[in-house]
Protein backbone atom coordinates (compact mmCIF):
# COMPACT_ATOMS: atom_id res chain seq x y z
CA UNK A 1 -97.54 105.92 -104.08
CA UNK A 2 -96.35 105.99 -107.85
CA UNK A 3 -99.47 107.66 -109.17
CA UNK A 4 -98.99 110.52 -106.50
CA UNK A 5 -95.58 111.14 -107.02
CA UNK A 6 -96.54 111.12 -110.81
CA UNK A 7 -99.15 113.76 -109.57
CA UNK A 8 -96.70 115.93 -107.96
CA UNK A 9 -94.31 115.68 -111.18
CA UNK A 10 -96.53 116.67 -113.84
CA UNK A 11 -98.51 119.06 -111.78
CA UNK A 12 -95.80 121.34 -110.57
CA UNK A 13 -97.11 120.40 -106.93
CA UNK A 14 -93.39 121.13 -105.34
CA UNK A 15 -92.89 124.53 -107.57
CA UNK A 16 -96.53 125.60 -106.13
CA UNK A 17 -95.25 124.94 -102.57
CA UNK A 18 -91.80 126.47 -103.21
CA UNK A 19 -93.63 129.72 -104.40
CA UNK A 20 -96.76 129.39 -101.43
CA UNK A 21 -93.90 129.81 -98.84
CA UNK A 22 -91.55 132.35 -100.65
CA UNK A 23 -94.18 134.35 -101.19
CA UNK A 24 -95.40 134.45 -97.82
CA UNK A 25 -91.51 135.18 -96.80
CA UNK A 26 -91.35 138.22 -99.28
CA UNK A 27 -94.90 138.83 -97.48
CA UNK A 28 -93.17 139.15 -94.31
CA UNK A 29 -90.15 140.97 -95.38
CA UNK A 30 -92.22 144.24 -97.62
CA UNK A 31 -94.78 144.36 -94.96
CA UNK A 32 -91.33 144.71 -92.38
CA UNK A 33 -89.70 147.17 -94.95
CA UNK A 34 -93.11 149.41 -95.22
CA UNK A 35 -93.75 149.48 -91.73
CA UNK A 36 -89.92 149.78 -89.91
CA UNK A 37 -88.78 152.38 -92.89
CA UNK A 38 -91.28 153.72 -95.48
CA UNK A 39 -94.05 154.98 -92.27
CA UNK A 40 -91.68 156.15 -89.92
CA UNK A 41 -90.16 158.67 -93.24
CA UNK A 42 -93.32 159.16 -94.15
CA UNK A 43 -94.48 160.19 -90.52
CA UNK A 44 -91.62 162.85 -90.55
CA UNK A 45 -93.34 164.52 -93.39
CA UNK A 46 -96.39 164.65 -92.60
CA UNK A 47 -95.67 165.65 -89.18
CA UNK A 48 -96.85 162.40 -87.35
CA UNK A 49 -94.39 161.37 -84.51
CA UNK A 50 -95.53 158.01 -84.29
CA UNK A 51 -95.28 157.16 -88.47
CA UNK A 52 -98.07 156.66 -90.72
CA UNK A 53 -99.81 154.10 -89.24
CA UNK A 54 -100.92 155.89 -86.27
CA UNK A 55 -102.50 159.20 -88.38
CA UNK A 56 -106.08 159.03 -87.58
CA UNK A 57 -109.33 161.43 -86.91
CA UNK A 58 -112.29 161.47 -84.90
CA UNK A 59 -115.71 161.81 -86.19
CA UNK A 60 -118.03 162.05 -83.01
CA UNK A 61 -117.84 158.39 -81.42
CA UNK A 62 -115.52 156.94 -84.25
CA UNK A 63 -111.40 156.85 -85.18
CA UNK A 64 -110.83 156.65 -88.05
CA UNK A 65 -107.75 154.87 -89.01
CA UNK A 66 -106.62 156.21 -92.47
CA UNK A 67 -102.71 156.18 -92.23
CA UNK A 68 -103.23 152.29 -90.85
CA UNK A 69 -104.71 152.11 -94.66
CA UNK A 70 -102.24 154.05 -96.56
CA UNK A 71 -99.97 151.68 -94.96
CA UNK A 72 -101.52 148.34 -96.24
CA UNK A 73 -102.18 150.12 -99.52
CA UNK A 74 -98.51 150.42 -99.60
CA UNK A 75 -97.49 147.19 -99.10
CA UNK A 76 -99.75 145.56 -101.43
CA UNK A 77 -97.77 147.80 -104.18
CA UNK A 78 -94.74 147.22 -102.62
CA UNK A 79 -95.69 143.35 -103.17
CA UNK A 80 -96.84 143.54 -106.33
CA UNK A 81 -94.26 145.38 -108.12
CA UNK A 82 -91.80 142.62 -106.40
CA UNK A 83 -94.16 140.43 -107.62
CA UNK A 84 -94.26 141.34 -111.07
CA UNK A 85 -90.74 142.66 -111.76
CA UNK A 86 -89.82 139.23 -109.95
CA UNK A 87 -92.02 137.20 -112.79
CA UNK A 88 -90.63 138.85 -115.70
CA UNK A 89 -87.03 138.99 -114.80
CA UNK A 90 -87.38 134.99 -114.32
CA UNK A 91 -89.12 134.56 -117.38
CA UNK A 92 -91.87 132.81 -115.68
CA UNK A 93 -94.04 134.85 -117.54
CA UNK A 94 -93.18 132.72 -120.79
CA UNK A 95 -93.86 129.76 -119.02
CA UNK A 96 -97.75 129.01 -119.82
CA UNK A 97 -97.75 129.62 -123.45
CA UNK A 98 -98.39 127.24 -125.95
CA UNK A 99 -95.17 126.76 -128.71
């Protein structure tokens, strides 16, 4: 038991969990924020009454669902700006570099 709690101490084992489920909460909240605000706006100007996600065309037997990947293309910036701005406003960025 001592040489695993030595583990989790000098591996940052607890700081990789604490980021593992705050990132997957911030994952949660941008992809909320993209799809409940930034499509629905977005869907007024382009003239989609459903938002964003739905904006689609046919080609013969296919849909193609191109606003459903403007949305996800959204959120991943949305996440990594957070992401990054997040980093270097902590400092964390400092973190792994030798003295």
């Amino acid at each position: 038991m001592k040489g695993f709690l030595e583990f989790i101490r000098e591996k940052g084992v607890v700081g990789l969990a604490v980021g593992f489920i705050l990132g997957g909460a911030i994952s949660k909240l941008v992809a909320s924020f993209v799809s409940d605000i930034i499509n629905p706006v977005l869907g007024i100007f382009l003239g989609l009454a459903k938002g964003l996600e739905t904006a689609s065309f046919i080609i013969g037997p296919a849909k193609i669902l191109y606003g459903h990947f403007i949305s996800t293309s959204i959120d991943f910036i949305v996440i990594a700006v957070v992401v990054y701005f997040g980093v270097k406003k902590l400092g964390l960025d400092k973190l792994d570099k030798k003295k």
